[in-house]
PDB file of N, CA and C in Angstrom:
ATOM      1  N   UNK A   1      17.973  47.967 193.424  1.00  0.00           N
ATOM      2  CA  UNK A   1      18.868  47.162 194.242  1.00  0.00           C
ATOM      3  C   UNK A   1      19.570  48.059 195.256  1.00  0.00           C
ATOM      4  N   UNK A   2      19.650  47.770 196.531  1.00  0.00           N
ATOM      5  CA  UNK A   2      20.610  48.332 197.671  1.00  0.00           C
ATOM      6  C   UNK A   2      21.708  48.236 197.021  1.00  0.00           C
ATOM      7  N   UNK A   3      22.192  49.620 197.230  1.00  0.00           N
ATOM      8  CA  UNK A   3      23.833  50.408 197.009  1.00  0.00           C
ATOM      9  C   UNK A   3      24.800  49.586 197.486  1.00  0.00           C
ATOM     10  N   UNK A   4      24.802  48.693 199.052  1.00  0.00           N
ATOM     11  CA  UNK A   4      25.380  48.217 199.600  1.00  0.00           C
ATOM     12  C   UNK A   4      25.277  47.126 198.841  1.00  0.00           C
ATOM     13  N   UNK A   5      24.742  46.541 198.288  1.00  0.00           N
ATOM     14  CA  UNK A   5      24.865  45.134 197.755  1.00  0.00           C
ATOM     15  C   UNK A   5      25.745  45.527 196.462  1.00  0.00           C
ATOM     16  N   UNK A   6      25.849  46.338 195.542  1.00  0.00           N
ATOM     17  CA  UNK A   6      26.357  46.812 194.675  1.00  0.00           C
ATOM     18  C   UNK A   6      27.919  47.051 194.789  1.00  0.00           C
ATOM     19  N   UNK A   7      27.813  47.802 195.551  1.00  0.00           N
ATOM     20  CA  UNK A   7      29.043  48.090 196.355  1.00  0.00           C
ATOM     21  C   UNK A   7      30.120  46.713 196.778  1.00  0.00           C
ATOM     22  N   UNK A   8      29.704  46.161 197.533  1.00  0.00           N
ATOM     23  CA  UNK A   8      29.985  45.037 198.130  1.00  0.00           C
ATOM     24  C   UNK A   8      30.827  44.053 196.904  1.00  0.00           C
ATOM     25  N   UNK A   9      29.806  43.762 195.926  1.00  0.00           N
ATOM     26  CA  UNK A   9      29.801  42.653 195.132  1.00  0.00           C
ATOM     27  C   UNK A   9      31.234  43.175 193.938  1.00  0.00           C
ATOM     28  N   UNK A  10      31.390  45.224 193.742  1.00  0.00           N
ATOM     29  CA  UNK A  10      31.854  45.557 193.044  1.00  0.00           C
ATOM     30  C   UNK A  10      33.312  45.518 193.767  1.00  0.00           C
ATOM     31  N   UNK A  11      33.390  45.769 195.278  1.00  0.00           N
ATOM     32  CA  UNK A  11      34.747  45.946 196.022  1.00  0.00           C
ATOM     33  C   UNK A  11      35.423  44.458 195.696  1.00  0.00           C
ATOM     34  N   UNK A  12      34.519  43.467 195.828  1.00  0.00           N
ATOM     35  CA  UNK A  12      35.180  41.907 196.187  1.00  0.00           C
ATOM     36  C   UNK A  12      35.876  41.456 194.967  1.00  0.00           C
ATOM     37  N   UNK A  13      35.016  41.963 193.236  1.00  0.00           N
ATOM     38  CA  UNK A  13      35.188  41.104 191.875  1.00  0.00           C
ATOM     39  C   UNK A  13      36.691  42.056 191.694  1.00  0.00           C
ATOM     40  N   UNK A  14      36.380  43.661 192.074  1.00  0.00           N
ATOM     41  CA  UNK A  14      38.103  44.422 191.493  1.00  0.00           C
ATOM     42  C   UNK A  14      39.076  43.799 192.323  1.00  0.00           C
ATOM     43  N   UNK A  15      38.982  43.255 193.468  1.00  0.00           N
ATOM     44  CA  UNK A  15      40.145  42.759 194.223  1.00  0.00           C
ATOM     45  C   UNK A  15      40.015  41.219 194.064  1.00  0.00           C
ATOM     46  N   UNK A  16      39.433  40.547 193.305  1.00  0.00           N
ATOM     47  CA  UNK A  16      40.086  39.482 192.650  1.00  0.00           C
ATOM     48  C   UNK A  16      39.835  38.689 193.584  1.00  0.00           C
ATOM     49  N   UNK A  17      38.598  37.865 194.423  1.00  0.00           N
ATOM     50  CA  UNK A  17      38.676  36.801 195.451  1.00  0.00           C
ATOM     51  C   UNK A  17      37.282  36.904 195.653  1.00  0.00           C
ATOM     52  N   UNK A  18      37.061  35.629 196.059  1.00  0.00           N
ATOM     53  CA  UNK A  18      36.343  35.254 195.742  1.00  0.00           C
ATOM     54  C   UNK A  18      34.716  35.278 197.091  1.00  0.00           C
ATOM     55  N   UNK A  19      33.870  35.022 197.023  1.00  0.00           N
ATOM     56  CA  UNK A  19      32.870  34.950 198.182  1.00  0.00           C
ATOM     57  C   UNK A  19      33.475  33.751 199.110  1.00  0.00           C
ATOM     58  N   UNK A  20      34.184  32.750 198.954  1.00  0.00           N
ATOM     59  CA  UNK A  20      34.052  32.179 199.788  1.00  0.00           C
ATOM     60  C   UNK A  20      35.532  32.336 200.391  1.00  0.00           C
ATOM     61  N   UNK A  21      36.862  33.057 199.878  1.00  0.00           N
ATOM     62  CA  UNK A  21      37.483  33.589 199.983  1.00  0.00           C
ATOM     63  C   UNK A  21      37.269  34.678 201.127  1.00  0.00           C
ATOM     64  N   UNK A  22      36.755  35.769 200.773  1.00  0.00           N
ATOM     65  CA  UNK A  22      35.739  37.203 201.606  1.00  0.00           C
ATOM     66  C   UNK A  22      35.430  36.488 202.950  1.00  0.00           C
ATOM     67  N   UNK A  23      34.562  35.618 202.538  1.00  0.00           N
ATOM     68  CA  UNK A  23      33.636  34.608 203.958  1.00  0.00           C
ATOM     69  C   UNK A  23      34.964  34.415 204.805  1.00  0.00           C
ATOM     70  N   UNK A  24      36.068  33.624 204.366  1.00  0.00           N
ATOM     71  CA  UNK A  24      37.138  33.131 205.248  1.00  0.00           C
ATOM     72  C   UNK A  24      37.563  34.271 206.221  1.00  0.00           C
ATOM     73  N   UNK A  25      38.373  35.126 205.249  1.00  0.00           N
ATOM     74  CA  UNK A  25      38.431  36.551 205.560  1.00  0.00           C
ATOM     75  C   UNK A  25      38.171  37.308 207.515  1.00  0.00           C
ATOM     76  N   UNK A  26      36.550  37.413 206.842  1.00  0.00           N
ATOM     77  CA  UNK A  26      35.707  37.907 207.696  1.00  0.00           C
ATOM     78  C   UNK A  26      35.333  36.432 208.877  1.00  0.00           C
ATOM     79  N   UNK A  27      35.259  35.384 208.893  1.00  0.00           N
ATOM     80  CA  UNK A  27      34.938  35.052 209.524  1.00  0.00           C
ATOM     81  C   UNK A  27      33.652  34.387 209.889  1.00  0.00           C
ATOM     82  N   UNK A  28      33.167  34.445 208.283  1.00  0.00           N
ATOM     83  CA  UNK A  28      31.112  34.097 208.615  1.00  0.00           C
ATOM     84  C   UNK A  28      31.172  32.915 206.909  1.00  0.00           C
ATOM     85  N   UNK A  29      30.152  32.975 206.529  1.00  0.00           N
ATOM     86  CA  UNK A  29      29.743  31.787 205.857  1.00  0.00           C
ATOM     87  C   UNK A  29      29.779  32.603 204.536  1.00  0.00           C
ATOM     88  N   UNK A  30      30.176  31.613 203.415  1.00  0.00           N
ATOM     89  CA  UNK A  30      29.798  31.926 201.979  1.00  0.00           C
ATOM     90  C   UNK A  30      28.673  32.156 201.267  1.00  0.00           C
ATOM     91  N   UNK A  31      27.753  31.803 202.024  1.00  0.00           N
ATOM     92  CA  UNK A  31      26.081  32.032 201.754  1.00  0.00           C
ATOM     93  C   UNK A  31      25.850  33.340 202.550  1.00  0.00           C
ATOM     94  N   UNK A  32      26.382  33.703 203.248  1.00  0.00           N
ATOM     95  CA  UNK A  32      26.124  35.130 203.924  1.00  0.00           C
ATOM     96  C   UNK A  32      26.715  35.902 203.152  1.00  0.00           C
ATOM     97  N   UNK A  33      27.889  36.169 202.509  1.00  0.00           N
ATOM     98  CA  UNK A  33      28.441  36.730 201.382  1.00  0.00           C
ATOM     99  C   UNK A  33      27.467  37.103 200.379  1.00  0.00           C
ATOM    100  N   UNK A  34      26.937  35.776 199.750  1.00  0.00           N
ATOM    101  CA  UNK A  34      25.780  35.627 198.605  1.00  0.00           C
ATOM    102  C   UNK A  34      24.753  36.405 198.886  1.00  0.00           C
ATOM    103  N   UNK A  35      24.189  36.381 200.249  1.00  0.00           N
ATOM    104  CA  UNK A  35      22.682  36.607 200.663  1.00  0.00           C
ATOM    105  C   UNK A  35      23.082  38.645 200.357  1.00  0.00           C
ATOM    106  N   UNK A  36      24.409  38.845 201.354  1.00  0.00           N
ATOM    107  CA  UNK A  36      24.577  40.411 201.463  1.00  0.00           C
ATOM    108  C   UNK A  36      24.614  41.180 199.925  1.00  0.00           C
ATOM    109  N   UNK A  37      25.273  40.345 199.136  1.00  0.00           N
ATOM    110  CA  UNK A  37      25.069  40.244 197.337  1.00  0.00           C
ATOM    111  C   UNK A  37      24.254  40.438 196.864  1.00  0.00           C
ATOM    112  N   UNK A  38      23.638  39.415 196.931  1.00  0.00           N
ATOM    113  CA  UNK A  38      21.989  39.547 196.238  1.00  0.00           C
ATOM    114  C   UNK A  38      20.994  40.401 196.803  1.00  0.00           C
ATOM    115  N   UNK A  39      20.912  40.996 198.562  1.00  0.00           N
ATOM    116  CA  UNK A  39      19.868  41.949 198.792  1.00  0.00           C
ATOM    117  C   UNK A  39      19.342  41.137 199.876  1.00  0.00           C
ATOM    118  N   UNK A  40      19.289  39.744 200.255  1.00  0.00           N
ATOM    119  CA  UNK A  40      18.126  39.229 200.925  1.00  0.00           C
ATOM    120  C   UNK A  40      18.531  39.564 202.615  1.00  0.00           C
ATOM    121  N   UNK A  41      19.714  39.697 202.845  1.00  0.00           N
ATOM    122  CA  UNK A  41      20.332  39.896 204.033  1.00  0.00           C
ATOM    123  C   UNK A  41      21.595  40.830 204.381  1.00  0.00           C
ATOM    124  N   UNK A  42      21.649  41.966 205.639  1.00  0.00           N
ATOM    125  CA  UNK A  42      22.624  42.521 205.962  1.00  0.00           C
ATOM    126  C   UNK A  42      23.524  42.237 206.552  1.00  0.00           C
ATOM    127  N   UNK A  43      24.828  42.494 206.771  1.00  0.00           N
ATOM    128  CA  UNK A  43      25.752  42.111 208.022  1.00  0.00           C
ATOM    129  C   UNK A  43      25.735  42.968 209.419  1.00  0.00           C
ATOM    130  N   UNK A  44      26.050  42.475 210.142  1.00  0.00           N
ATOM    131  CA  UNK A  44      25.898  43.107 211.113  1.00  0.00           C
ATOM    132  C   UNK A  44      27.159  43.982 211.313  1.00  0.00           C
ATOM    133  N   UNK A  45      26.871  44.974 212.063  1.00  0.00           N
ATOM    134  CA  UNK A  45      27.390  45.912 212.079  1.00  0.00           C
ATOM    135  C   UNK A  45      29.254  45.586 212.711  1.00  0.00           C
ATOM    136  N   UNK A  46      29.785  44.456 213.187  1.00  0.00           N
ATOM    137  CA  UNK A  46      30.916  44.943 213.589  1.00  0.00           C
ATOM    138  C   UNK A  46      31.427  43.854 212.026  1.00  0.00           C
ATOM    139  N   UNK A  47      30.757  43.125 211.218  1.00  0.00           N
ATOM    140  CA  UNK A  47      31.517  42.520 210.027  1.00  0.00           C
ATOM    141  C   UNK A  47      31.385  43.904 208.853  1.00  0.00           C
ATOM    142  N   UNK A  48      30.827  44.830 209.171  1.00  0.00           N
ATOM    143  CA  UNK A  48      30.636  46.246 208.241  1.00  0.00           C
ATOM    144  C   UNK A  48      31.416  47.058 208.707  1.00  0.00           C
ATOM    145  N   UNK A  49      32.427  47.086 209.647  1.00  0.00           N
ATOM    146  CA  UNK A  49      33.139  47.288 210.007  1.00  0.00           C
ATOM    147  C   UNK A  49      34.177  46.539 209.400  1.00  0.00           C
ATOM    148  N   UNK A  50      34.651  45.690 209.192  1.00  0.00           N
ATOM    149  CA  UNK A  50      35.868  44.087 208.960  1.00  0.00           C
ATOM    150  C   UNK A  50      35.387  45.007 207.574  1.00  0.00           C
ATOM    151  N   UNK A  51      34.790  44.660 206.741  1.00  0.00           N
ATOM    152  CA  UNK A  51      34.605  44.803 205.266  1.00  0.00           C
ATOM    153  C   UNK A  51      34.689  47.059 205.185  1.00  0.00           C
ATOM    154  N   UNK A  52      34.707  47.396 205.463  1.00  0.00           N
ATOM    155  CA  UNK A  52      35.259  48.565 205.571  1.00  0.00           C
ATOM    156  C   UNK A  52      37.191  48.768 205.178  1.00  0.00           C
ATOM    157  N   UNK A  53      37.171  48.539 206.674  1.00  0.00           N
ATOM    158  CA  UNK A  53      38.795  48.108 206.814  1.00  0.00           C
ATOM    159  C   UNK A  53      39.859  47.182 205.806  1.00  0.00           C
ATOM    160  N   UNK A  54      39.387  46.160 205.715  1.00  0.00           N
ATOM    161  CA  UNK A  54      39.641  45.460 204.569  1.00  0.00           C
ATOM    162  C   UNK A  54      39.615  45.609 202.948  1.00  0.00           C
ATOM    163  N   UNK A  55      38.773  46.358 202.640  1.00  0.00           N
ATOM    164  CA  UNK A  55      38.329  47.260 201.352  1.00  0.00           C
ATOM    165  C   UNK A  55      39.031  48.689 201.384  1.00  0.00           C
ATOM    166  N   UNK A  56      39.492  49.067 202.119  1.00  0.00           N
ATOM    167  CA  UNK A  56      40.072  50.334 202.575  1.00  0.00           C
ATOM    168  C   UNK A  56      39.163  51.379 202.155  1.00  0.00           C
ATOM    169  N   UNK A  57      38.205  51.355 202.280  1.00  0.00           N
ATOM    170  CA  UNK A  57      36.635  52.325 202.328  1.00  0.00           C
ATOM    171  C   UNK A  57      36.011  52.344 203.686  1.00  0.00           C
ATOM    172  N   UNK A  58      34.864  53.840 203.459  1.00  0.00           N
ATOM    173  CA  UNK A  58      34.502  54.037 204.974  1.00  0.00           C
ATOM    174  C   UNK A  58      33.043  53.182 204.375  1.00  0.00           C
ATOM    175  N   UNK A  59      32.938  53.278 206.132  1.00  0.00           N
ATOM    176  CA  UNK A  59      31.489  52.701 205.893  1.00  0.00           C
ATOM    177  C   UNK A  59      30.126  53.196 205.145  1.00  0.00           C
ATOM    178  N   UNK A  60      30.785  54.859 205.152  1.00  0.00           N
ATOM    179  CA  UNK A  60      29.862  55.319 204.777  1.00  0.00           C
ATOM    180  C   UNK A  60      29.589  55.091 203.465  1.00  0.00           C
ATOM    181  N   UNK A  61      30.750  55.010 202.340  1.00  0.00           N
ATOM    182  CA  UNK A  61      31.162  54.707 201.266  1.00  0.00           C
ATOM    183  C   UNK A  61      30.163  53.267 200.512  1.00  0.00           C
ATOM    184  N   UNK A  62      30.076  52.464 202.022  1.00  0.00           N
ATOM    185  CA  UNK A  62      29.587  50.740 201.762  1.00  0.00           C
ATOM    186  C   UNK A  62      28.141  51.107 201.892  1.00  0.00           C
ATOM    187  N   UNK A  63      27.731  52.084 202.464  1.00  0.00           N
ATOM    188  CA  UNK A  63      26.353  52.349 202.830  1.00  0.00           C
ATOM    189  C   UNK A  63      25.761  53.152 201.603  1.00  0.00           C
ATOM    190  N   UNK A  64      26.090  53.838 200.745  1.00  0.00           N
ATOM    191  CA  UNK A  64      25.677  54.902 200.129  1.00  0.00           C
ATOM    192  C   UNK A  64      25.697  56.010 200.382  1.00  0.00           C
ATOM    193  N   UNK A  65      26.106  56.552 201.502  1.00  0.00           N
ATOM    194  CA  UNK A  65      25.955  57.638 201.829  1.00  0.00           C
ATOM    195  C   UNK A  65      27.377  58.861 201.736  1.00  0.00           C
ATOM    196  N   UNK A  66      28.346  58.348 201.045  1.00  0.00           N
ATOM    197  CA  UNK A  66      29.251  59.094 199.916  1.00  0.00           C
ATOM    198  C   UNK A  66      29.600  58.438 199.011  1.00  0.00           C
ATOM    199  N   UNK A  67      30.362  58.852 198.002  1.00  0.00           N
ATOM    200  CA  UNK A  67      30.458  58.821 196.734  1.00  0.00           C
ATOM    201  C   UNK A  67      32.071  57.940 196.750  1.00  0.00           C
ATOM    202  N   UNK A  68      32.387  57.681 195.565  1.00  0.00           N
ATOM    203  CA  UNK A  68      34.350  57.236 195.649  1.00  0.00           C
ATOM    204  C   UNK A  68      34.857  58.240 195.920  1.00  0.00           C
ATOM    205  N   UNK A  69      34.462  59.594 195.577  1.00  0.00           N
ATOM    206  CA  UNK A  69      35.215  60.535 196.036  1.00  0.00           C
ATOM    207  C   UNK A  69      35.269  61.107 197.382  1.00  0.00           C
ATOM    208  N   UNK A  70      34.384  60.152 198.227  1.00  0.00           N
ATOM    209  CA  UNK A  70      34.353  60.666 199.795  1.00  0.00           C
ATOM    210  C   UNK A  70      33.525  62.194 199.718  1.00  0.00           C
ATOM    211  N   UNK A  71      32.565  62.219 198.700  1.00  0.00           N
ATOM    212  CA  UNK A  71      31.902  63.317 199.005  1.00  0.00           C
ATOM    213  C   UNK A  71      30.378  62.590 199.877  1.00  0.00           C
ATOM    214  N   UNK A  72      29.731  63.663 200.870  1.00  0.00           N
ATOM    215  CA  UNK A  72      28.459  63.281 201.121  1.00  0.00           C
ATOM    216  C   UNK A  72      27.770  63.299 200.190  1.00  0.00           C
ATOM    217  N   UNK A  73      26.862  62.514 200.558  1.00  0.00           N
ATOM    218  CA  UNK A  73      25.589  63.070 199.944  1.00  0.00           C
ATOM    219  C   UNK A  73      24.316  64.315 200.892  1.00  0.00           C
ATOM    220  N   UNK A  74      23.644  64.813 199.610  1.00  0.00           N
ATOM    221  CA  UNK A  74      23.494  66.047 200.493  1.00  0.00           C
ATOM    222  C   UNK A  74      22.244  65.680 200.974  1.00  0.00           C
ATOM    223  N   UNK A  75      21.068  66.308 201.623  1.00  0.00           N
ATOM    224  CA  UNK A  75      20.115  65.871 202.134  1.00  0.00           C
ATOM    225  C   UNK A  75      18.786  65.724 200.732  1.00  0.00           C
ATOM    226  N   UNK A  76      19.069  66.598 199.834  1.00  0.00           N
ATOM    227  CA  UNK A  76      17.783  66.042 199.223  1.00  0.00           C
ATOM    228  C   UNK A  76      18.159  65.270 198.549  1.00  0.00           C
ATOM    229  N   UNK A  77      19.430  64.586 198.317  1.00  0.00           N
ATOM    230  CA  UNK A  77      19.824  63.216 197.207  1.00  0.00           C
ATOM    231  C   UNK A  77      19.670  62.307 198.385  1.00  0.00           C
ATOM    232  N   UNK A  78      19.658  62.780 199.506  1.00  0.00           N
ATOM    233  CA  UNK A  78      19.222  60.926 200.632  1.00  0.00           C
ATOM    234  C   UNK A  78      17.642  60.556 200.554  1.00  0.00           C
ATOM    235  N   UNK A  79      16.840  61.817 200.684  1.00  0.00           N
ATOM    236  CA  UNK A  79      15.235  61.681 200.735  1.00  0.00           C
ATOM    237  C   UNK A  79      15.373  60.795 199.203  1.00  0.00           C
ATOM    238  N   UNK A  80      16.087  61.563 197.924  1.00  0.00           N
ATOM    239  CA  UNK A  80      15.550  60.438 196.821  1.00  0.00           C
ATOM    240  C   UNK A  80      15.776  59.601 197.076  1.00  0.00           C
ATOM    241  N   UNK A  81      17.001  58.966 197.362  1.00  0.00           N
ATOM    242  CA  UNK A  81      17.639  57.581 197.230  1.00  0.00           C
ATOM    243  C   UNK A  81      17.058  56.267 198.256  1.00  0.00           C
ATOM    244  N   UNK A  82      16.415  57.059 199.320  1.00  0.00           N
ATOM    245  CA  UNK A  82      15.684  56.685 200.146  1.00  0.00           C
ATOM    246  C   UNK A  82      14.146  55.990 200.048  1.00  0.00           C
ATOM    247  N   UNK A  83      13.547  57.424 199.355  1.00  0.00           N
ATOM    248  CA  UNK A  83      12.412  57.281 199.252  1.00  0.00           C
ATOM    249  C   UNK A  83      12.005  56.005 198.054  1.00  0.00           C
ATOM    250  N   UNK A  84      13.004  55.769 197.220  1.00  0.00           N
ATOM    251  CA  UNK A  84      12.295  54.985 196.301  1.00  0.00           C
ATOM    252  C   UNK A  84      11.881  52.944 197.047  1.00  0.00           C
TER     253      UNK A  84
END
């Protein structure tokens, strides 16, 4: 499963509100919430932005590409995480 969907689904349930809640939020639909959830669809880049800001995480954080601790990741943990 995409990190970002993981991520996403884990930022929204600790802060207590709900997808269609999130949807209001941001500005887009409750099925777009679901879809970014489940894997079938991304947001576009200025609502990955909104959900950044709002989560008080970087994007990079929403992407996989650091850790909670704001560490990178280094280049041969991206080829794995990538490659699979």
């Amino acid at each position: 499963m995409n990190i970002f969907c993981v991520r996403l689904k884990e930022l929204r349930t600790n802060k207590k509100i709900s997808q269609k809640k999130l949807a209001e939020i941001l500005g887009t639909t409750n099925s777009s919430i679901c879809d970014w959830e489940c894997g079938r669809s991304e947001p576009c880049f200025e609502i990955l932005v909104k959900l950044a800001i709002f989560f008080d995480v970087t994007t990079d954080f929403l992407l996989g590409l650091e850790d909670e601790t704001g560490l990178k990741i280094k280049n041969n943990d991206f080829i794995n995480i990538f490659a699979k």
